[in-house]
PDB file of N, CA and C in Angstrom:
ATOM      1  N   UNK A   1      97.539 144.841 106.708  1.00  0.00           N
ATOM      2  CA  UNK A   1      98.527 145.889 106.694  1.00  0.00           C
ATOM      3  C   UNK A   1      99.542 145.615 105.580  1.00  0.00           C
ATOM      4  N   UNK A   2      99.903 146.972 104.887  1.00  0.00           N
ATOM      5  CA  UNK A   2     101.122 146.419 103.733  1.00  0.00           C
ATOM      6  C   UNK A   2     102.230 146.843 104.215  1.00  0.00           C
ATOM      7  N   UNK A   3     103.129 146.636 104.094  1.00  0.00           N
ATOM      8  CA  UNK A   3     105.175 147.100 104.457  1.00  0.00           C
ATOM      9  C   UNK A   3     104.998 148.428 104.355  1.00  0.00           C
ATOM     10  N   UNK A   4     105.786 148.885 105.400  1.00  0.00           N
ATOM     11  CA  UNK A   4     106.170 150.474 105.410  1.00  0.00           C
ATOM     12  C   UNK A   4     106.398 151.182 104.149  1.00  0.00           C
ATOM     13  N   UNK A   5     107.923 149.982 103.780  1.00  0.00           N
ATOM     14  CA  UNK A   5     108.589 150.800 102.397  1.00  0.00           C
ATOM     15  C   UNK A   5     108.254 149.739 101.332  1.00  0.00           C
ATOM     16  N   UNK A   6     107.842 149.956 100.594  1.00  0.00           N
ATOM     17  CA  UNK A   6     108.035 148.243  99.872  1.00  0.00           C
ATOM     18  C   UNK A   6     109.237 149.062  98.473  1.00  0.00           C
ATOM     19  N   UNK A   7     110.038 148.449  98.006  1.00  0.00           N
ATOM     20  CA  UNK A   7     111.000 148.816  96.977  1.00  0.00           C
ATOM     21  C   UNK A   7     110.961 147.311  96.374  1.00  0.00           C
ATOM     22  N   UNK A   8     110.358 147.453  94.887  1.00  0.00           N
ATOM     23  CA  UNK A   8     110.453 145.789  94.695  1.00  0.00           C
ATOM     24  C   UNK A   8     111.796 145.514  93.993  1.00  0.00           C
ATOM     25  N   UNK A   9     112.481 146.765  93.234  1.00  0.00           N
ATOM     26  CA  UNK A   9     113.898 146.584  92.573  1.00  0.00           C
ATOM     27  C   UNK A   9     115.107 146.184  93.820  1.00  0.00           C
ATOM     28  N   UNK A  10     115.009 146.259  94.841  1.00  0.00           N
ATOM     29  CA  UNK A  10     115.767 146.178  96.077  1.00  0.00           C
ATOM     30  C   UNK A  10     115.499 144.981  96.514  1.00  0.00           C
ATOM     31  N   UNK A  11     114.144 144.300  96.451  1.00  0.00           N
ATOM     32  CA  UNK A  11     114.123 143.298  97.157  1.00  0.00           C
ATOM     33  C   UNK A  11     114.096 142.094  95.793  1.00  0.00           C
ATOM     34  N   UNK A  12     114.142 142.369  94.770  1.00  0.00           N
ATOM     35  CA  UNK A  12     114.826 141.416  93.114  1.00  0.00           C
ATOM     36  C   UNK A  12     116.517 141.086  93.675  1.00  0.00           C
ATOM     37  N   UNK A  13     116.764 142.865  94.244  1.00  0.00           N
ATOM     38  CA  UNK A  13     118.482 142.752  94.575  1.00  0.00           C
ATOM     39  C   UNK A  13     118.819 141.212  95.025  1.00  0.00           C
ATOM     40  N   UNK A  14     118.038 141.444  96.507  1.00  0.00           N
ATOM     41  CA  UNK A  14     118.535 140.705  97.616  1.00  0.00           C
ATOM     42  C   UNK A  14     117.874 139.542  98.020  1.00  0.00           C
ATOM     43  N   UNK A  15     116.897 139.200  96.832  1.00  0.00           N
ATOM     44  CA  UNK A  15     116.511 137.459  96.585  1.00  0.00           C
ATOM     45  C   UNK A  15     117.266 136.577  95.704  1.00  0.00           C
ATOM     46  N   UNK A  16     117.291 137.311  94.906  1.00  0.00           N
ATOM     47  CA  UNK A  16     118.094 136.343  93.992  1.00  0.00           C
ATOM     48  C   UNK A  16     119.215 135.164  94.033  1.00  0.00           C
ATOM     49  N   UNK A  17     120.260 135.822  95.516  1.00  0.00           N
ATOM     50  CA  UNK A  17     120.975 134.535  96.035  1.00  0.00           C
ATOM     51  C   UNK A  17     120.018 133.505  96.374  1.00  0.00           C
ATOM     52  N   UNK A  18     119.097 133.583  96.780  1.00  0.00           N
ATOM     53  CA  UNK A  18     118.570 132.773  97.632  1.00  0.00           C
ATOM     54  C   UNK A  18     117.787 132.008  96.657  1.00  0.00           C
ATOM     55  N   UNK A  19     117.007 132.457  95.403  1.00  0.00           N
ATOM     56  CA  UNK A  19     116.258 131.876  94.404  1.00  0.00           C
ATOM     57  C   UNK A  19     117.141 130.728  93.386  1.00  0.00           C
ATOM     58  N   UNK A  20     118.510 131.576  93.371  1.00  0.00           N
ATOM     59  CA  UNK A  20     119.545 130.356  92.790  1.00  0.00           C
ATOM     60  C   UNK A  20     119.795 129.030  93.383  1.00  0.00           C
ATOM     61  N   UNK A  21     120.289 129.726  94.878  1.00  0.00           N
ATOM     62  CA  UNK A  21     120.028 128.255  95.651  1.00  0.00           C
ATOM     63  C   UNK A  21     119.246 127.304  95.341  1.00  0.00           C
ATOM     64  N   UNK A  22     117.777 128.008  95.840  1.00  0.00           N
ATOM     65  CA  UNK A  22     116.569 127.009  95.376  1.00  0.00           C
ATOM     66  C   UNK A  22     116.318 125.818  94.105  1.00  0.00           C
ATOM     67  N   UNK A  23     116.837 126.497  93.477  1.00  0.00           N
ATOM     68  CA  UNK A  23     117.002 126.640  91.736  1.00  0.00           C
ATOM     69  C   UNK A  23     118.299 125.323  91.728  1.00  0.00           C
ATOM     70  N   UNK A  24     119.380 125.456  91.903  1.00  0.00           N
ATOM     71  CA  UNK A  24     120.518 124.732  92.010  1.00  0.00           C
ATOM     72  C   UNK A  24     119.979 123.218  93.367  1.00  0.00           C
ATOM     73  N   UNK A  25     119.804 123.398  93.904  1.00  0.00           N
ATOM     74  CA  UNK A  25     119.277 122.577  94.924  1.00  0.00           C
ATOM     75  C   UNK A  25     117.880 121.348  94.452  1.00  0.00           C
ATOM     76  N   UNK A  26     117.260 121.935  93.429  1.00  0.00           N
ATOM     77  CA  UNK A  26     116.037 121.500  92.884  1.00  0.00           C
ATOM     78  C   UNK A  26     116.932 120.228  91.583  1.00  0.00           C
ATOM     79  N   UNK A  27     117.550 121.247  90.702  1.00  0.00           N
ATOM     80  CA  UNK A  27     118.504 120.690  89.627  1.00  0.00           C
ATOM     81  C   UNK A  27     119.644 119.285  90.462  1.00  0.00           C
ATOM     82  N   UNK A  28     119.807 119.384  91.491  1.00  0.00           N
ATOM     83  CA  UNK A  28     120.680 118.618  91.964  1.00  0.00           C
ATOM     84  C   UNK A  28     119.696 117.400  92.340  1.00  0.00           C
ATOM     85  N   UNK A  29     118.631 117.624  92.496  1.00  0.00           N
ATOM     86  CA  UNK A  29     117.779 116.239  93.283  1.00  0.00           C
ATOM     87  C   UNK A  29     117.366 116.098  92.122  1.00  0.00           C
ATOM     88  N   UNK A  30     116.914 116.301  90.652  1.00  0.00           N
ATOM     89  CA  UNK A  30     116.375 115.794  89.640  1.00  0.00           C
ATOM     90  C   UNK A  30     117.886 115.192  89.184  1.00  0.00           C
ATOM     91  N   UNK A  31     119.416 115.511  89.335  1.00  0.00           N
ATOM     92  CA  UNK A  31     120.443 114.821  88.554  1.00  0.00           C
ATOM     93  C   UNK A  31     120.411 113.066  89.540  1.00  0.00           C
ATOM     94  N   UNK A  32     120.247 113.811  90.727  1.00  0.00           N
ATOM     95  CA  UNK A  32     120.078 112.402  91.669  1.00  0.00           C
ATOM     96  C   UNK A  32     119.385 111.630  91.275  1.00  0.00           C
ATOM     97  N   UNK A  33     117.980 112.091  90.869  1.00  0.00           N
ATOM     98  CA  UNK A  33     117.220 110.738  90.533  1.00  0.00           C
ATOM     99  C   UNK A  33     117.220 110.525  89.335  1.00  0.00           C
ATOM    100  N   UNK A  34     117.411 110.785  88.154  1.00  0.00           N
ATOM    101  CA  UNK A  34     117.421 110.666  86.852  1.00  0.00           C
ATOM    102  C   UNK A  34     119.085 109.750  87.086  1.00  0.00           C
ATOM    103  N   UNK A  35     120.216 109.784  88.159  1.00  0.00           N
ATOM    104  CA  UNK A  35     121.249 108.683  88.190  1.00  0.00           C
ATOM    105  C   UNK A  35     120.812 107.500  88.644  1.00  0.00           C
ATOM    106  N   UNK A  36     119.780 107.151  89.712  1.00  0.00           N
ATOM    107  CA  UNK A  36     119.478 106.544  89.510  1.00  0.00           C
ATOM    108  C   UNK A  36     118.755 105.710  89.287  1.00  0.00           C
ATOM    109  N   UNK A  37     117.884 106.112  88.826  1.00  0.00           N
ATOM    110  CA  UNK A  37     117.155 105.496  87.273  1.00  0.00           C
ATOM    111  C   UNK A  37     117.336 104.930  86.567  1.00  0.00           C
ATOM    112  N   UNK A  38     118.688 105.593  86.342  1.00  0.00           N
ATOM    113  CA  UNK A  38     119.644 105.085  84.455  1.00  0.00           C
ATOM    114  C   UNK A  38     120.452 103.895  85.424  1.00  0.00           C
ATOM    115  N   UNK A  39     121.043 104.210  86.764  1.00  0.00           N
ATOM    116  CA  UNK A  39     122.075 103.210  87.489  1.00  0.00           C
ATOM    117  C   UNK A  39     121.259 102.224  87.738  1.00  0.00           C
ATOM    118  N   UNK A  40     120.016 101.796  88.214  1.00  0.00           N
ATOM    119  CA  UNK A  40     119.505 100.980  88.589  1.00  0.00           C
ATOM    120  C   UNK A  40     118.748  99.894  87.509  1.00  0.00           C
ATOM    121  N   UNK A  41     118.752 100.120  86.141  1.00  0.00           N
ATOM    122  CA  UNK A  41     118.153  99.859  85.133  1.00  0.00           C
ATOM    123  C   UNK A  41     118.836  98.571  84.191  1.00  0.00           C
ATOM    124  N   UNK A  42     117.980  97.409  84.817  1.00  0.00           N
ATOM    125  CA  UNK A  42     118.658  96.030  84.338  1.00  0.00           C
ATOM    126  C   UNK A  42     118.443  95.753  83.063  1.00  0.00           C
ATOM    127  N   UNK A  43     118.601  94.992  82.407  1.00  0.00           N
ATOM    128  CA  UNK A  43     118.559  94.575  80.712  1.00  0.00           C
ATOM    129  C   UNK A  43     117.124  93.697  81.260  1.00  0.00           C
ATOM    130  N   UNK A  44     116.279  93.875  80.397  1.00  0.00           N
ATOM    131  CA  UNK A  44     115.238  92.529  79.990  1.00  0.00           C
ATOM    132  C   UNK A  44     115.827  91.223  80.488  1.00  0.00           C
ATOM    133  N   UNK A  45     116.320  91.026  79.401  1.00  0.00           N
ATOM    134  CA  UNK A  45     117.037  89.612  78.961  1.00  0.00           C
ATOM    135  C   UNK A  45     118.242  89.037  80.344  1.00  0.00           C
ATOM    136  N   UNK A  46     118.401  90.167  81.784  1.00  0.00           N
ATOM    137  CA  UNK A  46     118.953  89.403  82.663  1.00  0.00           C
ATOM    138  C   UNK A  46     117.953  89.228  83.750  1.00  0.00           C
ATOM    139  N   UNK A  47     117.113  89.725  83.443  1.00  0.00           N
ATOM    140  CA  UNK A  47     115.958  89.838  84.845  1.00  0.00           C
ATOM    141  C   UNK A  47     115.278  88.218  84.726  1.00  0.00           C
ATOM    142  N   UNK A  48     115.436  87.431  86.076  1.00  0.00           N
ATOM    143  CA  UNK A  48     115.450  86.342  86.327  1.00  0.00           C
ATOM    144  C   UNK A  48     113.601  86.305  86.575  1.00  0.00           C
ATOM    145  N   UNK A  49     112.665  85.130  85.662  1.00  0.00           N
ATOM    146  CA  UNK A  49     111.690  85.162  86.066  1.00  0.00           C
ATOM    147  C   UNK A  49     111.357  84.502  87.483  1.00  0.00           C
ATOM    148  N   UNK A  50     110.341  85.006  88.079  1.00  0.00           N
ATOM    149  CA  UNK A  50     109.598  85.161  89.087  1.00  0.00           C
ATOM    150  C   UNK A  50     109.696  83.720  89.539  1.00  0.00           C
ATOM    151  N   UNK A  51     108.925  83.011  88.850  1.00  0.00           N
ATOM    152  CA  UNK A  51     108.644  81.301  89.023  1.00  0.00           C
ATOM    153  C   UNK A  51     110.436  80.888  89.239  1.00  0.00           C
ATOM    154  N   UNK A  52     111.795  81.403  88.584  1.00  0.00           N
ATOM    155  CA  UNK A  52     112.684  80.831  88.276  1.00  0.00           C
ATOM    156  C   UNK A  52     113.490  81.165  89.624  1.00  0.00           C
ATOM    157  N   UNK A  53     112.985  82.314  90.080  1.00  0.00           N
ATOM    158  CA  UNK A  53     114.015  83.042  91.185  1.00  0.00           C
ATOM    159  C   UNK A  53     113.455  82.187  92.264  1.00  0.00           C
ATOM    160  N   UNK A  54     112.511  81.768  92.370  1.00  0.00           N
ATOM    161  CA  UNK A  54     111.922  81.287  93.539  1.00  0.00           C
ATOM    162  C   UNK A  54     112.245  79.829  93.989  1.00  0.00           C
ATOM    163  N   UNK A  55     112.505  79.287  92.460  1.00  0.00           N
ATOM    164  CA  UNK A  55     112.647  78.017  92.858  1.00  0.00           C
ATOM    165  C   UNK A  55     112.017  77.001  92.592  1.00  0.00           C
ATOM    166  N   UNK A  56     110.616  77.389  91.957  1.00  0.00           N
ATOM    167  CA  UNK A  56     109.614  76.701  91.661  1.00  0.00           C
ATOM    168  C   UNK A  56     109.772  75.542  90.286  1.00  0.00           C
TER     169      UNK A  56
END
């Protein structure tokens, strides 16, 4: 069965809040992880080797 009325310029109207959301919500979890990424990201030259951290 298809929709009674279908109007697709009406229903562009009254998605669009909702597609921004989506849209803004998506952009916010890629700024999250691209922070930390860059926040979590040690130098070479301090990262303690394996054998050294341990003790060995």
């Amino acid at each position: 069965m298809s929709a009674p009325k279908t109007n697709i310029e009406k229903q562009k109207r009254r998605h669009w809040p909702a597609i921004l959301g989506i849209a803004a919500a998506v952009a916010i979890v890629v700024a999250i992880l691209l922070g930390l990424g860059v926040w979590d990201r040690v130098p070479l030259d301090e990262q303690a080797a394996p054998a050294a951290a341990s003790g060995q």
